[in-house]
PDB file of N, CA and C in Angstrom:
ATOM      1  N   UNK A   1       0.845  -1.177   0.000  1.00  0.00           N
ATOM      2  CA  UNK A   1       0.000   0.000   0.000  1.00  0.00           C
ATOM      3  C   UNK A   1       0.886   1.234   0.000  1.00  0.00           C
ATOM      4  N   UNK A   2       0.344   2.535  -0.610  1.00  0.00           N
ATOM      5  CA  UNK A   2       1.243   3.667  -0.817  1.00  0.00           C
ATOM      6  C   UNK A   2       0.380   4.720  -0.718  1.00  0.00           C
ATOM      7  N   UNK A   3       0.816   5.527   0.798  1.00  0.00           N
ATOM      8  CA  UNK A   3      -0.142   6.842   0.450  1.00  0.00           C
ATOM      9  C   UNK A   3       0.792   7.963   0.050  1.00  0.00           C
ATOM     10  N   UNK A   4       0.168   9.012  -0.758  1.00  0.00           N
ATOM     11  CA  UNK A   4       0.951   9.581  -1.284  1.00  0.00           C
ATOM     12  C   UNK A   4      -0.196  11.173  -0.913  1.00  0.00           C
ATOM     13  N   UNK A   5       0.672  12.085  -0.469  1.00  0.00           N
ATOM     14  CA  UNK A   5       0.137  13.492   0.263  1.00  0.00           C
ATOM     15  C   UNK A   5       0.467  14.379  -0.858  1.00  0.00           C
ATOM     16  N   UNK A   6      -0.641  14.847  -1.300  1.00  0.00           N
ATOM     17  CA  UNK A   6      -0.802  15.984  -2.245  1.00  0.00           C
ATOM     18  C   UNK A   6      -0.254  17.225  -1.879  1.00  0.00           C
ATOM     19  N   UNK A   7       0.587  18.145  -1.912  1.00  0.00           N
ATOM     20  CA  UNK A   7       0.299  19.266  -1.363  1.00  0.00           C
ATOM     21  C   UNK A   7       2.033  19.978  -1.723  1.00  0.00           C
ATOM     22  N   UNK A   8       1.374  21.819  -2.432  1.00  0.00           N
ATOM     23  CA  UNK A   8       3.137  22.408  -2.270  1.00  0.00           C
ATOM     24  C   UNK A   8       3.939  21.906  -1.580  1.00  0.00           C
ATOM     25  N   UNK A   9       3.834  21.877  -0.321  1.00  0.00           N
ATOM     26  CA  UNK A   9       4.572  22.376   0.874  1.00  0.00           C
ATOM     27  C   UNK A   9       4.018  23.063   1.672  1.00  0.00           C
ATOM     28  N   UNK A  10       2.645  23.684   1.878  1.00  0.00           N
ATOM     29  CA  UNK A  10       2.461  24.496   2.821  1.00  0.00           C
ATOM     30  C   UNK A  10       2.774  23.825   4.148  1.00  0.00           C
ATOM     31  N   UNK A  11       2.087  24.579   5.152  1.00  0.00           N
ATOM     32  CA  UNK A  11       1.832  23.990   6.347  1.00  0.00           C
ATOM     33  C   UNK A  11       1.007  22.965   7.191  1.00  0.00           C
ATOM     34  N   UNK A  12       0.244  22.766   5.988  1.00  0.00           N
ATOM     35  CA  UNK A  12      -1.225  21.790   6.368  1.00  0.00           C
ATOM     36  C   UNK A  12      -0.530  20.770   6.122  1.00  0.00           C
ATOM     37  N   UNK A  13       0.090  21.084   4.399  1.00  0.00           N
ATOM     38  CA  UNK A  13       0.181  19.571   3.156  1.00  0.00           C
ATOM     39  C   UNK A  13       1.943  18.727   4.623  1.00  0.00           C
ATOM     40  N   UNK A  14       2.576  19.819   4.951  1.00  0.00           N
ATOM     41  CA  UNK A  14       3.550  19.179   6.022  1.00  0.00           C
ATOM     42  C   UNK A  14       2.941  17.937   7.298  1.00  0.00           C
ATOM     43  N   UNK A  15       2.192  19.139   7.906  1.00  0.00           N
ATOM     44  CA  UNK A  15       1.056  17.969   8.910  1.00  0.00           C
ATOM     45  C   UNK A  15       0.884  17.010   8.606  1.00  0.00           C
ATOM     46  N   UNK A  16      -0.075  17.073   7.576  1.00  0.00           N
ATOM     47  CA  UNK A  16      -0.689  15.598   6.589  1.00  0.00           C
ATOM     48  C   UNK A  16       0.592  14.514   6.809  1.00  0.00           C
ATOM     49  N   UNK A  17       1.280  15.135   6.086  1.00  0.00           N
ATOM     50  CA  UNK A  17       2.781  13.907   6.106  1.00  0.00           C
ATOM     51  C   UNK A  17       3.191  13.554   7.201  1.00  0.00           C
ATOM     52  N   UNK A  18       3.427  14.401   8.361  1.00  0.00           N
ATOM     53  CA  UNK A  18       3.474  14.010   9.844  1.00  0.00           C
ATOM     54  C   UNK A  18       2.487  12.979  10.638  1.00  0.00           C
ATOM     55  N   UNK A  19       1.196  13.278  10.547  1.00  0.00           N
ATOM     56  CA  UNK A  19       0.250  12.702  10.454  1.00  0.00           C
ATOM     57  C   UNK A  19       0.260  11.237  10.273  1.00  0.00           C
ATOM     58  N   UNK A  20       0.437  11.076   8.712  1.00  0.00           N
ATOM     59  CA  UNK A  20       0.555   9.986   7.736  1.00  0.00           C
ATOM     60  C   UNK A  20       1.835   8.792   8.380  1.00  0.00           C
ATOM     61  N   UNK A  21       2.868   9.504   8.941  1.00  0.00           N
ATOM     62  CA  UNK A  21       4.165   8.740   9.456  1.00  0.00           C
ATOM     63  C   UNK A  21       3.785   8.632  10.816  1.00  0.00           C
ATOM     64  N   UNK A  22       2.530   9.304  11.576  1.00  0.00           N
ATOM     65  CA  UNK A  22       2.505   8.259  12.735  1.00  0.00           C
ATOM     66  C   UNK A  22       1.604   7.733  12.667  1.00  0.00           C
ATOM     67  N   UNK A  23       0.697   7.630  12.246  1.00  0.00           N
ATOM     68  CA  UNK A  23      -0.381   6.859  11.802  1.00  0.00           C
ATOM     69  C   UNK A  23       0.409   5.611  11.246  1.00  0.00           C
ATOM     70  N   UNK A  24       0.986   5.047  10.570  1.00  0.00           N
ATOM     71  CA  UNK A  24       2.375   4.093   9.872  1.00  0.00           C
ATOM     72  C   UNK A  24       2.814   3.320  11.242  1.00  0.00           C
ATOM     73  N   UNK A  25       3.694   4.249  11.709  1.00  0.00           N
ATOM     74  CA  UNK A  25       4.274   4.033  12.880  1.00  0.00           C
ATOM     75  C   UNK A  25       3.495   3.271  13.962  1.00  0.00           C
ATOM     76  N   UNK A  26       2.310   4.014  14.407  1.00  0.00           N
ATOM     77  CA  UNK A  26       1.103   3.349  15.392  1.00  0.00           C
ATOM     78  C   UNK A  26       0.469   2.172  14.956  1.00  0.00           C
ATOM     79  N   UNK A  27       0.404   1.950  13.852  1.00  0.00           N
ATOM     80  CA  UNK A  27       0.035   0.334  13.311  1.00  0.00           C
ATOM     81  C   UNK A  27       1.216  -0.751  12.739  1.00  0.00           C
ATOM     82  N   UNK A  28       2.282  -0.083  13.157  1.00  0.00           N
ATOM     83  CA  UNK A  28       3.241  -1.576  12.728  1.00  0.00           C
ATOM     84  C   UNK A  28       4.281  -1.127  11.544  1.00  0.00           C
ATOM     85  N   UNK A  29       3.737   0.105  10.386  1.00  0.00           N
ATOM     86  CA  UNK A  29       4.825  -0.157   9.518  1.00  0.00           C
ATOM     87  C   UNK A  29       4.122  -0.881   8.065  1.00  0.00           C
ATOM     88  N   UNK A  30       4.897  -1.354   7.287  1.00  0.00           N
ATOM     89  CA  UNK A  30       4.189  -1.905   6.113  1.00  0.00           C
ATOM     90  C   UNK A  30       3.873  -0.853   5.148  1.00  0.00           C
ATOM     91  N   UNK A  31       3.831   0.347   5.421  1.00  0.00           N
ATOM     92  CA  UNK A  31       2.948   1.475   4.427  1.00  0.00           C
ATOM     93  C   UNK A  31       3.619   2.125   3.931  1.00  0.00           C
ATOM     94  N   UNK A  32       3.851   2.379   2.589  1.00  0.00           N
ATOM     95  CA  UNK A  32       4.570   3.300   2.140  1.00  0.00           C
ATOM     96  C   UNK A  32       4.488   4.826   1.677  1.00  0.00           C
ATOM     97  N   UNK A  33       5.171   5.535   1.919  1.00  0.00           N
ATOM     98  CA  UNK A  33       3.969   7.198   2.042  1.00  0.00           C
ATOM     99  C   UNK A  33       5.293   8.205   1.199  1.00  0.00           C
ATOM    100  N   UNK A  34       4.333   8.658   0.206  1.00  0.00           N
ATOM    101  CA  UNK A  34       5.092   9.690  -0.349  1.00  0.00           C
ATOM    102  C   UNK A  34       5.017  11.259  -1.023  1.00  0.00           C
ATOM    103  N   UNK A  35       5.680  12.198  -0.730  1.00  0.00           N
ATOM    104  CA  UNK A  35       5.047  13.132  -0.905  1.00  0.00           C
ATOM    105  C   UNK A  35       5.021  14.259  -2.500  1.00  0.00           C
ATOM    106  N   UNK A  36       4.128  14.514  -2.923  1.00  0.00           N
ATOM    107  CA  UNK A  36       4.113  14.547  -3.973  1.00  0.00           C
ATOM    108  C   UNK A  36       3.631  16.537  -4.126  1.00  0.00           C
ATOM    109  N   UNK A  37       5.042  17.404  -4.072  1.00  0.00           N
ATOM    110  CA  UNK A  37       4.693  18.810  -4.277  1.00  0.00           C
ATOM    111  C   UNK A  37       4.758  19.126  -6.014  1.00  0.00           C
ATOM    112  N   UNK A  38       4.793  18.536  -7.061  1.00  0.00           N
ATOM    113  CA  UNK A  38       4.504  18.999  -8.220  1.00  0.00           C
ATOM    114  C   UNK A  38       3.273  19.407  -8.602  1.00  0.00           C
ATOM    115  N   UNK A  39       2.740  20.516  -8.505  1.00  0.00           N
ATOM    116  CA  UNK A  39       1.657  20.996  -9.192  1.00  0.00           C
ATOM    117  C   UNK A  39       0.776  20.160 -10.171  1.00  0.00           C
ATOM    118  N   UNK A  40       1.929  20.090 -11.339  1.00  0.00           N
ATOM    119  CA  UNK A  40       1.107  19.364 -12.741  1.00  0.00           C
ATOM    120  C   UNK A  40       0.660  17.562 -12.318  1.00  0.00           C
ATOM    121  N   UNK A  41       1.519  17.515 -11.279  1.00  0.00           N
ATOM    122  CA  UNK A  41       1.557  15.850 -11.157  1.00  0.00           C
ATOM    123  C   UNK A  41       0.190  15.924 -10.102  1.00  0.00           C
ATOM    124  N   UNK A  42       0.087  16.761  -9.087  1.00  0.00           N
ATOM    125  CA  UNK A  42      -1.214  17.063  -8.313  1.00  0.00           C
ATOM    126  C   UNK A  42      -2.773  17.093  -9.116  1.00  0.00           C
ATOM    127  N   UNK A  43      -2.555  18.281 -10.168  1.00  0.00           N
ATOM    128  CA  UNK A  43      -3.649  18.093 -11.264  1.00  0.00           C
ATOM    129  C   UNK A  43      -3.754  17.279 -11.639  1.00  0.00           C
ATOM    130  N   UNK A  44      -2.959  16.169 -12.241  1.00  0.00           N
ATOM    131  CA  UNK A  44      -3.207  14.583 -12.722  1.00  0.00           C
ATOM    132  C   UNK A  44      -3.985  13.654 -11.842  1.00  0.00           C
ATOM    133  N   UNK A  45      -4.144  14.280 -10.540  1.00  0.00           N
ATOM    134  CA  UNK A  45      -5.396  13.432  -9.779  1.00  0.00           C
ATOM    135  C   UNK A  45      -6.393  13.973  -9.850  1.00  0.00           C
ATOM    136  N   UNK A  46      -6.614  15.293 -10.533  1.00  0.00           N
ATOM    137  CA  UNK A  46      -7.912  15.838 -10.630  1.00  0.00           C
ATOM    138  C   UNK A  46      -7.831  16.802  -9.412  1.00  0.00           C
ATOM    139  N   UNK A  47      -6.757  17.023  -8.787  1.00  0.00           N
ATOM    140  CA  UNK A  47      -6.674  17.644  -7.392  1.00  0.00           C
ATOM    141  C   UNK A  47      -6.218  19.059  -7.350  1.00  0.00           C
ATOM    142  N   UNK A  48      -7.913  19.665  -6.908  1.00  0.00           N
ATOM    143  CA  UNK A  48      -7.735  21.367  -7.106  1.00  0.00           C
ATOM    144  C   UNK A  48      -7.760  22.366  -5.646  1.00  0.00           C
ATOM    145  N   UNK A  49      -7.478  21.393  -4.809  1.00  0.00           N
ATOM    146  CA  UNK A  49      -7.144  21.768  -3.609  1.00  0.00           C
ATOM    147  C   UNK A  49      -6.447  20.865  -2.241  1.00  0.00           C
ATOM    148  N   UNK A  50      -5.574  21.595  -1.796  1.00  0.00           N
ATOM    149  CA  UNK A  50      -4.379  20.607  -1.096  1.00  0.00           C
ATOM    150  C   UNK A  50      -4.615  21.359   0.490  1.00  0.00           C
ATOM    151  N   UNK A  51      -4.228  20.278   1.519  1.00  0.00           N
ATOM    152  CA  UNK A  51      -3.621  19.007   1.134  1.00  0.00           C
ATOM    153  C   UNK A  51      -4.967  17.866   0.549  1.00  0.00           C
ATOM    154  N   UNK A  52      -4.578  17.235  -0.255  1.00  0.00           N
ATOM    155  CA  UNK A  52      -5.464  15.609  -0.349  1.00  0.00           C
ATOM    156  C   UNK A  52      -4.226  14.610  -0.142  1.00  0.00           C
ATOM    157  N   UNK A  53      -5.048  13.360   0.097  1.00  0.00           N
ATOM    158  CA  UNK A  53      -4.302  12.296   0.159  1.00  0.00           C
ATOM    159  C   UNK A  53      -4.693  10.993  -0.974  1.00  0.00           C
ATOM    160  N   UNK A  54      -4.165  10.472  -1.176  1.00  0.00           N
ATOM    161  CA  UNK A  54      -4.365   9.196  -2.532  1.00  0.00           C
ATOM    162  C   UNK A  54      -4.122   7.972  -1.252  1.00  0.00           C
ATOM    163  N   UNK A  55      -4.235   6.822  -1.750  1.00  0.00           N
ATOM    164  CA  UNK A  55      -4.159   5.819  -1.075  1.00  0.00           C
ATOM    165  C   UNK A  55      -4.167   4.739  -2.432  1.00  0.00           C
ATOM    166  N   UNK A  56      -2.786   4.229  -2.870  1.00  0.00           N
ATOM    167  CA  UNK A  56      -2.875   3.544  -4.327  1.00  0.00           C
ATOM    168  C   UNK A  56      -3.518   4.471  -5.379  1.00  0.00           C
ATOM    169  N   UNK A  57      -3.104   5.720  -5.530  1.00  0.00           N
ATOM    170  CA  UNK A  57      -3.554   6.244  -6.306  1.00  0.00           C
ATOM    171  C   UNK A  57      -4.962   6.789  -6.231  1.00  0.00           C
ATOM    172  N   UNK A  58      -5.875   6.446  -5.762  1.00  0.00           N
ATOM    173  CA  UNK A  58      -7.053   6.898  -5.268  1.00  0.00           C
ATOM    174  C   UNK A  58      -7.371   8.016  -4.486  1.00  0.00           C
ATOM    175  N   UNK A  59      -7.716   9.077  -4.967  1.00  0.00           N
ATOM    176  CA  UNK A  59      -7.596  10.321  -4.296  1.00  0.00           C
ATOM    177  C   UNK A  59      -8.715   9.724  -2.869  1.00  0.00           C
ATOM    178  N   UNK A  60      -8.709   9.933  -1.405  1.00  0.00           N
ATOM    179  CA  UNK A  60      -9.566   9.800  -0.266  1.00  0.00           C
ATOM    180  C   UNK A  60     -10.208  10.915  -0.097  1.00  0.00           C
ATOM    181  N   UNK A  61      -9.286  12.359  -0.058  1.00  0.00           N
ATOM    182  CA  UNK A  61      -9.755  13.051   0.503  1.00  0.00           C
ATOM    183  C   UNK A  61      -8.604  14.875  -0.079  1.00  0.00           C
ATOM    184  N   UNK A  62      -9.404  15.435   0.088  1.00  0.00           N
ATOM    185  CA  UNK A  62      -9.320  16.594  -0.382  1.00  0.00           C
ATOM    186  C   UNK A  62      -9.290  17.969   0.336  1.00  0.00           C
ATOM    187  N   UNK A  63      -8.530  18.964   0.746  1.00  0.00           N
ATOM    188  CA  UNK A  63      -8.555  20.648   1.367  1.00  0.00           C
ATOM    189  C   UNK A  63      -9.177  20.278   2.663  1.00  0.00           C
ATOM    190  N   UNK A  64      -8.747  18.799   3.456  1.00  0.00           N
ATOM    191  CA  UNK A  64      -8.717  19.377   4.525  1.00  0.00           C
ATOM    192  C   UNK A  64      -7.270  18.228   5.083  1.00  0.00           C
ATOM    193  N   UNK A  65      -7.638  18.817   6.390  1.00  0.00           N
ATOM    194  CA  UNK A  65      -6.042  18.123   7.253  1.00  0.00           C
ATOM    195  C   UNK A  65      -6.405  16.265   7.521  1.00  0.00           C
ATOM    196  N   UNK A  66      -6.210  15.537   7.173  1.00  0.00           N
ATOM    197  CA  UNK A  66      -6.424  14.467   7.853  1.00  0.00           C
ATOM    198  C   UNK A  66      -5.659  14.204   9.386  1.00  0.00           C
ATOM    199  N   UNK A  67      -6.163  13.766  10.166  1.00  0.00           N
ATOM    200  CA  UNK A  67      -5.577  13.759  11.601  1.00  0.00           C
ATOM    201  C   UNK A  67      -5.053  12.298  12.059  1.00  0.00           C
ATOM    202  N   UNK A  68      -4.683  11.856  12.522  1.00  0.00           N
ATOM    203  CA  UNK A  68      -3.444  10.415  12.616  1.00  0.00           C
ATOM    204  C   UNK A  68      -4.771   9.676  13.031  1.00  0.00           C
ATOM    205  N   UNK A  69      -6.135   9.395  13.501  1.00  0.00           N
ATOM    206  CA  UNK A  69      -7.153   8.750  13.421  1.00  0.00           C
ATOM    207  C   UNK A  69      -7.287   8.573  11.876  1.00  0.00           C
ATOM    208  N   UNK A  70      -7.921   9.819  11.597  1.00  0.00           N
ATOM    209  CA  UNK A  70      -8.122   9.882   9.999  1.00  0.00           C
ATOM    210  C   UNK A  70      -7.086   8.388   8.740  1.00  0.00           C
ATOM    211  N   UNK A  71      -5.971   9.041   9.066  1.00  0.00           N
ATOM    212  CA  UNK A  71      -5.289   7.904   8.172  1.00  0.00           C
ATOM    213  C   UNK A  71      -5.264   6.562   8.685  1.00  0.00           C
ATOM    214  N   UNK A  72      -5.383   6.529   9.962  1.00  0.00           N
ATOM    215  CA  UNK A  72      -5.511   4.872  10.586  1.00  0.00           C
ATOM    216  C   UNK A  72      -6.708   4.377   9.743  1.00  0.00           C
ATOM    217  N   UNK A  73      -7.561   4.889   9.605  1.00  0.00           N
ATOM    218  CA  UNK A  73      -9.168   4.399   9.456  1.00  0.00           C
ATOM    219  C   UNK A  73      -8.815   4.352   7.713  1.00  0.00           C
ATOM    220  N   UNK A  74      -8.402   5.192   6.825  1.00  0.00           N
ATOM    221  CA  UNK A  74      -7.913   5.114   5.787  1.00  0.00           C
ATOM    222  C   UNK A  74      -7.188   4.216   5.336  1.00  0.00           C
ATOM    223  N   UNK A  75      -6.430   3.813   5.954  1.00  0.00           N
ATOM    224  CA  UNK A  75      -5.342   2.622   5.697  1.00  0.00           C
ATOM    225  C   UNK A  75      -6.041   1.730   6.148  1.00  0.00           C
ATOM    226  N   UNK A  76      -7.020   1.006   7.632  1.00  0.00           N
ATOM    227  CA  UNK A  76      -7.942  -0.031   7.657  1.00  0.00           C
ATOM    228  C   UNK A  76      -8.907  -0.436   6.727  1.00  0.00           C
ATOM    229  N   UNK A  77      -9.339   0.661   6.168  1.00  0.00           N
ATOM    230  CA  UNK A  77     -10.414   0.582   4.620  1.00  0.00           C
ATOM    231  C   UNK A  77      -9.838  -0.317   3.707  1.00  0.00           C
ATOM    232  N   UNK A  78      -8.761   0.252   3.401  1.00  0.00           N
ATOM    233  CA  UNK A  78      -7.818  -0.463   2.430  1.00  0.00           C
ATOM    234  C   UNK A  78      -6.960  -1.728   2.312  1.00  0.00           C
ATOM    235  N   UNK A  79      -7.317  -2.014   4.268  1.00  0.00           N
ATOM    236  CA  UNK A  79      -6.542  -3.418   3.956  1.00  0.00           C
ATOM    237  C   UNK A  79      -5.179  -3.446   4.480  1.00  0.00           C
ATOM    238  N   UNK A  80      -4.755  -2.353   4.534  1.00  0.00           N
ATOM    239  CA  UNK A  80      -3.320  -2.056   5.378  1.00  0.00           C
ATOM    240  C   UNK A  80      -2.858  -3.175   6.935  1.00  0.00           C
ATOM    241  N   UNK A  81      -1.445  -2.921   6.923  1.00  0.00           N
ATOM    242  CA  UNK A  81      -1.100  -3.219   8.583  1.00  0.00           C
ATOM    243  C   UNK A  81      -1.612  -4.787   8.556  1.00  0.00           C
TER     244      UNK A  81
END
């Protein structure tokens, strides 16, 4: 599994990734998470506001913060851990 955090760099799209690595961390590991600040490569998910998160490519969620619950429950959907 691979989540991958949409976002410039602001301050949110940072969180998210913080977030995302303890959320990882708190279930064991196994997940691979990567962060993706290219603009044009962001639009290629259809993604017109950051942070979002993908999960295998699958955009989840969109312009808001996910919180280290948030991605646990995200990654359980999917089968993770």
């Amino acid at each position: 599994m691979k989540i991958q955090i949409l976002g410039p760099g602001c301050p949110k799209c940072k969180k998210a990734f913080e977030n995302a690595e303890q959320a990882i961390k708190e279930l064991g590991g196994g997940v691979e998470i990567e962060k993706i600040d290219d603009l044009k490569a962001i639009m290629g998910f259809g993604v017109m506001v950051t942070p979002a998160v993908a999960i295998d490519g699958e955009v989840k969620t969109s312009g808001k913060l996910p919180s280290v619950d948030d991605f646990k429950r995200m990654i359980g959907e999917k089968g993770g851990s």
